[in-house]
N, C-alpha and C. Protein backbone atom coordinates (compact mmCIF):
# COMPACT_ATOMS: atom_id res chain seq x y z
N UNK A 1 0.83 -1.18 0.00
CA UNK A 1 0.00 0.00 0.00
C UNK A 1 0.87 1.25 0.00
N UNK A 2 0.45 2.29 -0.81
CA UNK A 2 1.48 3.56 -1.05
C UNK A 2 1.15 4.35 0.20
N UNK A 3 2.55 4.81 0.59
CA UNK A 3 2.08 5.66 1.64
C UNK A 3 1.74 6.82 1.89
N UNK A 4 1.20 7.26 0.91
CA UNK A 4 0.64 8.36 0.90
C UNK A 4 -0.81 8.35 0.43
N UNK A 5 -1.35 7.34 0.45
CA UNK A 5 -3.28 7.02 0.18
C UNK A 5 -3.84 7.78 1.53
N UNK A 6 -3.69 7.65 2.83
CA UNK A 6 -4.67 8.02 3.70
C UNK A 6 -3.87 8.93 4.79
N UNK A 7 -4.43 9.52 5.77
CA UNK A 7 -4.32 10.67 6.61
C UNK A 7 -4.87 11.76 6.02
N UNK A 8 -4.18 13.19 6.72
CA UNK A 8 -5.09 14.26 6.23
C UNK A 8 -4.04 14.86 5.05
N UNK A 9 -4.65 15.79 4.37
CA UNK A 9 -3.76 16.13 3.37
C UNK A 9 -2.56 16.73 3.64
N UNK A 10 -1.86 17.47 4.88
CA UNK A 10 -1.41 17.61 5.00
C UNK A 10 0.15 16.26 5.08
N UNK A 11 -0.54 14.92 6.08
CA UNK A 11 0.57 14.55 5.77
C UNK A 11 0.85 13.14 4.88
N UNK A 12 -0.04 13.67 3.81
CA UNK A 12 0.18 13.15 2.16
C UNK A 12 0.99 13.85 1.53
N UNK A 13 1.05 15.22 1.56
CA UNK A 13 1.68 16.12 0.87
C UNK A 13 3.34 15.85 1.31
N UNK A 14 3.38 15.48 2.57
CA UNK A 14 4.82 15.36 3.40
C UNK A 14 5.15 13.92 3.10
N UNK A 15 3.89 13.39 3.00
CA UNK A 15 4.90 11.70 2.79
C UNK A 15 5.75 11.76 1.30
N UNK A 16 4.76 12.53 0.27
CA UNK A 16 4.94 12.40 -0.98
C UNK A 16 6.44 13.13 -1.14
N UNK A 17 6.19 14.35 -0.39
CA UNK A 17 7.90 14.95 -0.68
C UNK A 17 9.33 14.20 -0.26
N UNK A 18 8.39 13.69 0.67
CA UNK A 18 9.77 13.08 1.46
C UNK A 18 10.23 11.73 0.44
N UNK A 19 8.81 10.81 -0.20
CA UNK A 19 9.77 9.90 -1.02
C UNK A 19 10.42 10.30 -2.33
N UNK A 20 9.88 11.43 -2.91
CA UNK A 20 10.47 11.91 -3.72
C UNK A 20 11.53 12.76 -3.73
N UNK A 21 11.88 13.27 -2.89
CA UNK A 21 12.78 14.11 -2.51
C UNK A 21 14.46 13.93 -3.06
N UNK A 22 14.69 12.34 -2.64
CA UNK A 22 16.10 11.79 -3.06
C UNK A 22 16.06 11.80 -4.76
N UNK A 23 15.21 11.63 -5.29
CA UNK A 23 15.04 11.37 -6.78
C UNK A 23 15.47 12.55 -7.46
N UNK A 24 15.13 14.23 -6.71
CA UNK A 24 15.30 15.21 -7.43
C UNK A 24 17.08 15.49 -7.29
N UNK A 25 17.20 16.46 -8.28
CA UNK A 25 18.42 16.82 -8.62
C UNK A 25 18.80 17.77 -7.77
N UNK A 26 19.46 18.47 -7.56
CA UNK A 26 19.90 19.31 -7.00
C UNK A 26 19.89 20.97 -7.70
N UNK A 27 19.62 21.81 -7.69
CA UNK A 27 19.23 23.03 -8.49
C UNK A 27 19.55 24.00 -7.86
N UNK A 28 20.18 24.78 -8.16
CA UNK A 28 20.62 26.14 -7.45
C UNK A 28 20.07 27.23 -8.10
N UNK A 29 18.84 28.03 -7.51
CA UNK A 29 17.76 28.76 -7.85
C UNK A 29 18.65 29.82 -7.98
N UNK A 30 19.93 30.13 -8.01
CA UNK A 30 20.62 31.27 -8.32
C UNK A 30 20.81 30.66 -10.23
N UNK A 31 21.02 29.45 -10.52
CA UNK A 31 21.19 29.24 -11.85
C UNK A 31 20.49 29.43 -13.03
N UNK A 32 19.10 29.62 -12.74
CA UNK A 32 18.05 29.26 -13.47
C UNK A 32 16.61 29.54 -12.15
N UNK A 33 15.71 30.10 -13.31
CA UNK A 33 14.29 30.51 -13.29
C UNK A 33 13.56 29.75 -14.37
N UNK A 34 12.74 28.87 -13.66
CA UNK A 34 12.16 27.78 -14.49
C UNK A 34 11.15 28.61 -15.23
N UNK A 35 10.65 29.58 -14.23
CA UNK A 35 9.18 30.27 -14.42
C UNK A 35 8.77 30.76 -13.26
N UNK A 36 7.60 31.71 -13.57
CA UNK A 36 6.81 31.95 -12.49
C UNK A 36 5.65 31.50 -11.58
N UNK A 37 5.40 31.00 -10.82
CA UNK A 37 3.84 30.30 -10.14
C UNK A 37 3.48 31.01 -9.50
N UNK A 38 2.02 31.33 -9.45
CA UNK A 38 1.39 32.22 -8.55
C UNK A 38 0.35 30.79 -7.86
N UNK A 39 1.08 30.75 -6.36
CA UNK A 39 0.32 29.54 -5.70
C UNK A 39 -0.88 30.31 -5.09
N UNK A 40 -2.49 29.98 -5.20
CA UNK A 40 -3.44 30.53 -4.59
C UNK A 40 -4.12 29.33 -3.30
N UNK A 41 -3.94 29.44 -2.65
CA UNK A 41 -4.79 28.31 -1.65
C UNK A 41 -4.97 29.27 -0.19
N UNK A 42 -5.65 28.74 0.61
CA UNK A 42 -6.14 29.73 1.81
C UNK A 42 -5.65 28.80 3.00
N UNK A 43 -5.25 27.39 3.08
CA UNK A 43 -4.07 27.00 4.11
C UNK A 43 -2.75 27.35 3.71
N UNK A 44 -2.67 28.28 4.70
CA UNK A 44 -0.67 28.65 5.13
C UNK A 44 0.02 27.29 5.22
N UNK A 45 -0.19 26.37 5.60
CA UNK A 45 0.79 25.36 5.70
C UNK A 45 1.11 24.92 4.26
N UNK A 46 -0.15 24.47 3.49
CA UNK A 46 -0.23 23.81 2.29
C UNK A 46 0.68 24.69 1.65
N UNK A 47 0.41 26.16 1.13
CA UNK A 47 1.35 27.34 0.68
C UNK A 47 2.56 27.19 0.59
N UNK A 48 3.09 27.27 1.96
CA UNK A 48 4.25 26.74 2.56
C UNK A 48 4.56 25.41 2.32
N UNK A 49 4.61 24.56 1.84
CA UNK A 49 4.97 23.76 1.43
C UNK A 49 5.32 23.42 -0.27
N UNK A 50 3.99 24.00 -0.96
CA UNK A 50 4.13 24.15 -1.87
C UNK A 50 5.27 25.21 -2.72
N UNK A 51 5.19 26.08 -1.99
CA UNK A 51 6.18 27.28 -2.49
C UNK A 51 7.85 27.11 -1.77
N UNK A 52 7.53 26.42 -0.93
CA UNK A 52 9.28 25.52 -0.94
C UNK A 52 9.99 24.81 -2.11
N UNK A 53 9.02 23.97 -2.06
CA UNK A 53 9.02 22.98 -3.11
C UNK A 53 9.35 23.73 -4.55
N UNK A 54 8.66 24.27 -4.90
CA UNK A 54 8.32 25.59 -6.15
C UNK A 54 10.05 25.44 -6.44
N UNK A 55 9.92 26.58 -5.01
CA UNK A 55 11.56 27.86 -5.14
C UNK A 55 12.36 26.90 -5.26
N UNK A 56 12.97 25.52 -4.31
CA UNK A 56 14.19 24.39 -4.28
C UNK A 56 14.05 23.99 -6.06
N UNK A 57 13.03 23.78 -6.93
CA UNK A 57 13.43 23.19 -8.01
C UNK A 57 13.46 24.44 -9.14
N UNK A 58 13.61 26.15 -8.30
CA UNK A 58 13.73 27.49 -9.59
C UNK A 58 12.76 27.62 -10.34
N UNK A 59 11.72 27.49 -9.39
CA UNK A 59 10.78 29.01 -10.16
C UNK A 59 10.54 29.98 -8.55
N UNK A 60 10.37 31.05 -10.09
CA UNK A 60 10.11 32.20 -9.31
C UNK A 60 8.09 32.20 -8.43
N UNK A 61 8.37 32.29 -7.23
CA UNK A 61 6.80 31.78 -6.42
C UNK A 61 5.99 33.28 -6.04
N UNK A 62 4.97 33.20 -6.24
CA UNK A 62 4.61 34.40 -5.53
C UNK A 62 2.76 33.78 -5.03
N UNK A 63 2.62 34.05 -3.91
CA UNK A 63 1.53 33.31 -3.26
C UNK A 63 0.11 34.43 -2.75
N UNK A 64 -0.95 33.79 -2.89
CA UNK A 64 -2.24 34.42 -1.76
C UNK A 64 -3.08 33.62 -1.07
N UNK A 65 -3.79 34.24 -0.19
CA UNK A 65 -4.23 33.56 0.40
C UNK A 65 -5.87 33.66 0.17
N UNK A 66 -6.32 33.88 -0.56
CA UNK A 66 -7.61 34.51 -1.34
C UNK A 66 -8.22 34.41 -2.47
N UNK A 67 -9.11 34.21 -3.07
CA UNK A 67 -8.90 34.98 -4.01
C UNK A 67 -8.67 36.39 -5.28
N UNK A 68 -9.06 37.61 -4.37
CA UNK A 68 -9.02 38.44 -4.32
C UNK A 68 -7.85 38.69 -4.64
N UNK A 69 -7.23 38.51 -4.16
CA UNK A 69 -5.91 38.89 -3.77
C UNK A 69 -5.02 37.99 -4.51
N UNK A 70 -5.40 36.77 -4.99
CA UNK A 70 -4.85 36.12 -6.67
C UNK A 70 -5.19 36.95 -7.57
N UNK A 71 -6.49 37.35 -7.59
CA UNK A 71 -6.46 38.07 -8.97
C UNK A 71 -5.64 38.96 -8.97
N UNK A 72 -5.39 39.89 -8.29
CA UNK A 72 -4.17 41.02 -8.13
C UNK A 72 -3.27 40.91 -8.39
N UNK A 73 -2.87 39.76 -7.86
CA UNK A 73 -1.04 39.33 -8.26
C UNK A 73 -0.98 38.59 -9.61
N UNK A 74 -2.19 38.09 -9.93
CA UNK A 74 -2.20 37.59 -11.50
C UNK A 74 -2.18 38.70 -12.43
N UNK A 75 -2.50 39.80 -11.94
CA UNK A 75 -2.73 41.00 -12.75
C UNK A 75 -1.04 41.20 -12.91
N UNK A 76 -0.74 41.74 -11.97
CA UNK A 76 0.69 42.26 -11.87
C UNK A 76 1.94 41.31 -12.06
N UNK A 77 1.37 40.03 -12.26
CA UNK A 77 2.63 39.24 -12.32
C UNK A 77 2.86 38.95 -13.67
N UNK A 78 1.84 38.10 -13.94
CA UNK A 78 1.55 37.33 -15.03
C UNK A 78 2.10 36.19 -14.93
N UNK A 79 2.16 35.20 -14.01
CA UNK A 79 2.30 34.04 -13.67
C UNK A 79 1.93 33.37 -14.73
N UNK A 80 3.26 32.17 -14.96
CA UNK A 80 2.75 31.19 -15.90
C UNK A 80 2.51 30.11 -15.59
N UNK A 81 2.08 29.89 -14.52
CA UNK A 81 1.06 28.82 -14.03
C UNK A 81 0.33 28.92 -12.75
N UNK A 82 -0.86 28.71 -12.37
CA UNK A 82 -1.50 29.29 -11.24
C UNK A 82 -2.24 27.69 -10.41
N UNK A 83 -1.40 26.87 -9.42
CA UNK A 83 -2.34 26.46 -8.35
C UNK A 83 -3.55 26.71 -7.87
N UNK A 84 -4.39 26.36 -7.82
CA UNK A 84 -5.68 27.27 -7.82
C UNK A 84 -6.59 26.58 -6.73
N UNK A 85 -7.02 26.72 -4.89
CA UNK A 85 -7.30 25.57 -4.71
C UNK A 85 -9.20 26.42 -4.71
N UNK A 86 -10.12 25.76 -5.06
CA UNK A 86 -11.48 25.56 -5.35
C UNK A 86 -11.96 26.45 -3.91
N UNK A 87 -12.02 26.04 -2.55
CA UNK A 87 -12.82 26.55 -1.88
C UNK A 87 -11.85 27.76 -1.59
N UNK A 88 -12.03 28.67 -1.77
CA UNK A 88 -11.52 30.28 -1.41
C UNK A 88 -12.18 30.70 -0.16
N UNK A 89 -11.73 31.53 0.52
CA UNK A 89 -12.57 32.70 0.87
C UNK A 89 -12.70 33.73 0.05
N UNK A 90 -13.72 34.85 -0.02
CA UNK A 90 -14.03 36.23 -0.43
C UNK A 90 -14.28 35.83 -2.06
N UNK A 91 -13.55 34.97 -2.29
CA UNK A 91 -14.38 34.57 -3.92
C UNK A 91 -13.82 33.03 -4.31
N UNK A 92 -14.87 32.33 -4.56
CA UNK A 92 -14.37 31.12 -5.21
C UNK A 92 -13.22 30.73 -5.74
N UNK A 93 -12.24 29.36 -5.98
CA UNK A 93 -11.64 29.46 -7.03
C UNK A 93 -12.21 29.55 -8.47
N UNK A 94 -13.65 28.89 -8.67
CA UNK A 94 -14.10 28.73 -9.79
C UNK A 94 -14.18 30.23 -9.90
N UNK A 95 -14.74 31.00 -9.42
CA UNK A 95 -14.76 32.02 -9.86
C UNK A 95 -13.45 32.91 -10.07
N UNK A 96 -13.06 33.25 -9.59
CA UNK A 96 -11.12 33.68 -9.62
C UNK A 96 -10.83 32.58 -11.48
N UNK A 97 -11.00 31.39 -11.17
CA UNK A 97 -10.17 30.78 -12.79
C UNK A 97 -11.74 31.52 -13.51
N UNK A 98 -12.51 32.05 -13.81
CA UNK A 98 -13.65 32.37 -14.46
C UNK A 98 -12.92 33.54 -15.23
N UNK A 99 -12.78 34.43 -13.58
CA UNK A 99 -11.91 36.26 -14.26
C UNK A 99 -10.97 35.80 -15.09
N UNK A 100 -9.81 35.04 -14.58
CA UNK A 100 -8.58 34.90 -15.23
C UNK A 100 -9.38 34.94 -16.75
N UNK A 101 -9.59 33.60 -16.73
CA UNK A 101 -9.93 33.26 -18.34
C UNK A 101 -10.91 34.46 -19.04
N UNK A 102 -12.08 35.83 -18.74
CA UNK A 102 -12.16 36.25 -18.84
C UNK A 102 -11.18 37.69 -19.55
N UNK A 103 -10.07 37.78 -18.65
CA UNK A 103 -9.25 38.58 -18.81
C UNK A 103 -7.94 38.18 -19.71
N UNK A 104 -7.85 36.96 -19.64
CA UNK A 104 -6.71 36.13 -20.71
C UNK A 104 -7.84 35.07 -21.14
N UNK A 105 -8.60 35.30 -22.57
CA UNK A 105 -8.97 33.87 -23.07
C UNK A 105 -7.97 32.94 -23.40
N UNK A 106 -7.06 33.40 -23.74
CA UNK A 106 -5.95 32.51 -24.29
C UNK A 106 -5.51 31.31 -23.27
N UNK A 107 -5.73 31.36 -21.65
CA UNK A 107 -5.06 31.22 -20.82
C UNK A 107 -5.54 29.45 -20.68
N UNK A 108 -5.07 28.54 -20.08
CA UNK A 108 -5.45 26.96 -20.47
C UNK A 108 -5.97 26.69 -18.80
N UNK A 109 -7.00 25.61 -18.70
CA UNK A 109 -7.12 25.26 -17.49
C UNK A 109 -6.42 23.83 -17.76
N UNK A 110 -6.00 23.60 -16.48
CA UNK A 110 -5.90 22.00 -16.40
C UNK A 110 -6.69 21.24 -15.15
């Protein structure tokens, strides 16, 4: 059984880094900028984890805790890829990926 099927998401997210962890390369975020991510989710821990992760393999991270406050930094950044987690406060994610795509049709969901 994989060990990362059950507990809370939090420590799925930790089992998963931790077995993957040895596999990654080593990257010195002074060498290279993969890109930009604008991580949106409203748990600080999850964030924090995610935007570790992000920065150790060089991209450039920039985070909210809202959505409100994604759209803003999507405005001003132009992040080329956006985490997006669904239940927000102050506005949905569905709604937040609605504006985006509104404001960039071009822009892709996955």
């Amino acid at each position: 059984m994989d060990d990362t099927s059950g507990g809370t998401p939090q420590a799925r997210i930790v089992a998963m880094a931790t077995k993957y962890s040895h596999a990654r390369p080593s990257v010195s975020v002074s060498k290279r900028i993969c890109g930009t991510v604008l991580v949106i989710d409203d748990d600080e821990w999850i964030r924090a984890v995610i935007v570790d992760f992000l920065t150790d393999e060089g991209f450039a991270v920039e985070q909210a805790a809202d959505g409100t406050t994604g759209l803003r930094i999507a405005e001003e950044v132009q992040p080329d890829v956006i985490p997006l987690y669904l239940a927000l406060p102050m506005r949905s994610g569905l709604e937040v990926l609605q504006r985006l795509k509104e404001r960039q049709p071009t822009r892709q969901a996955i």
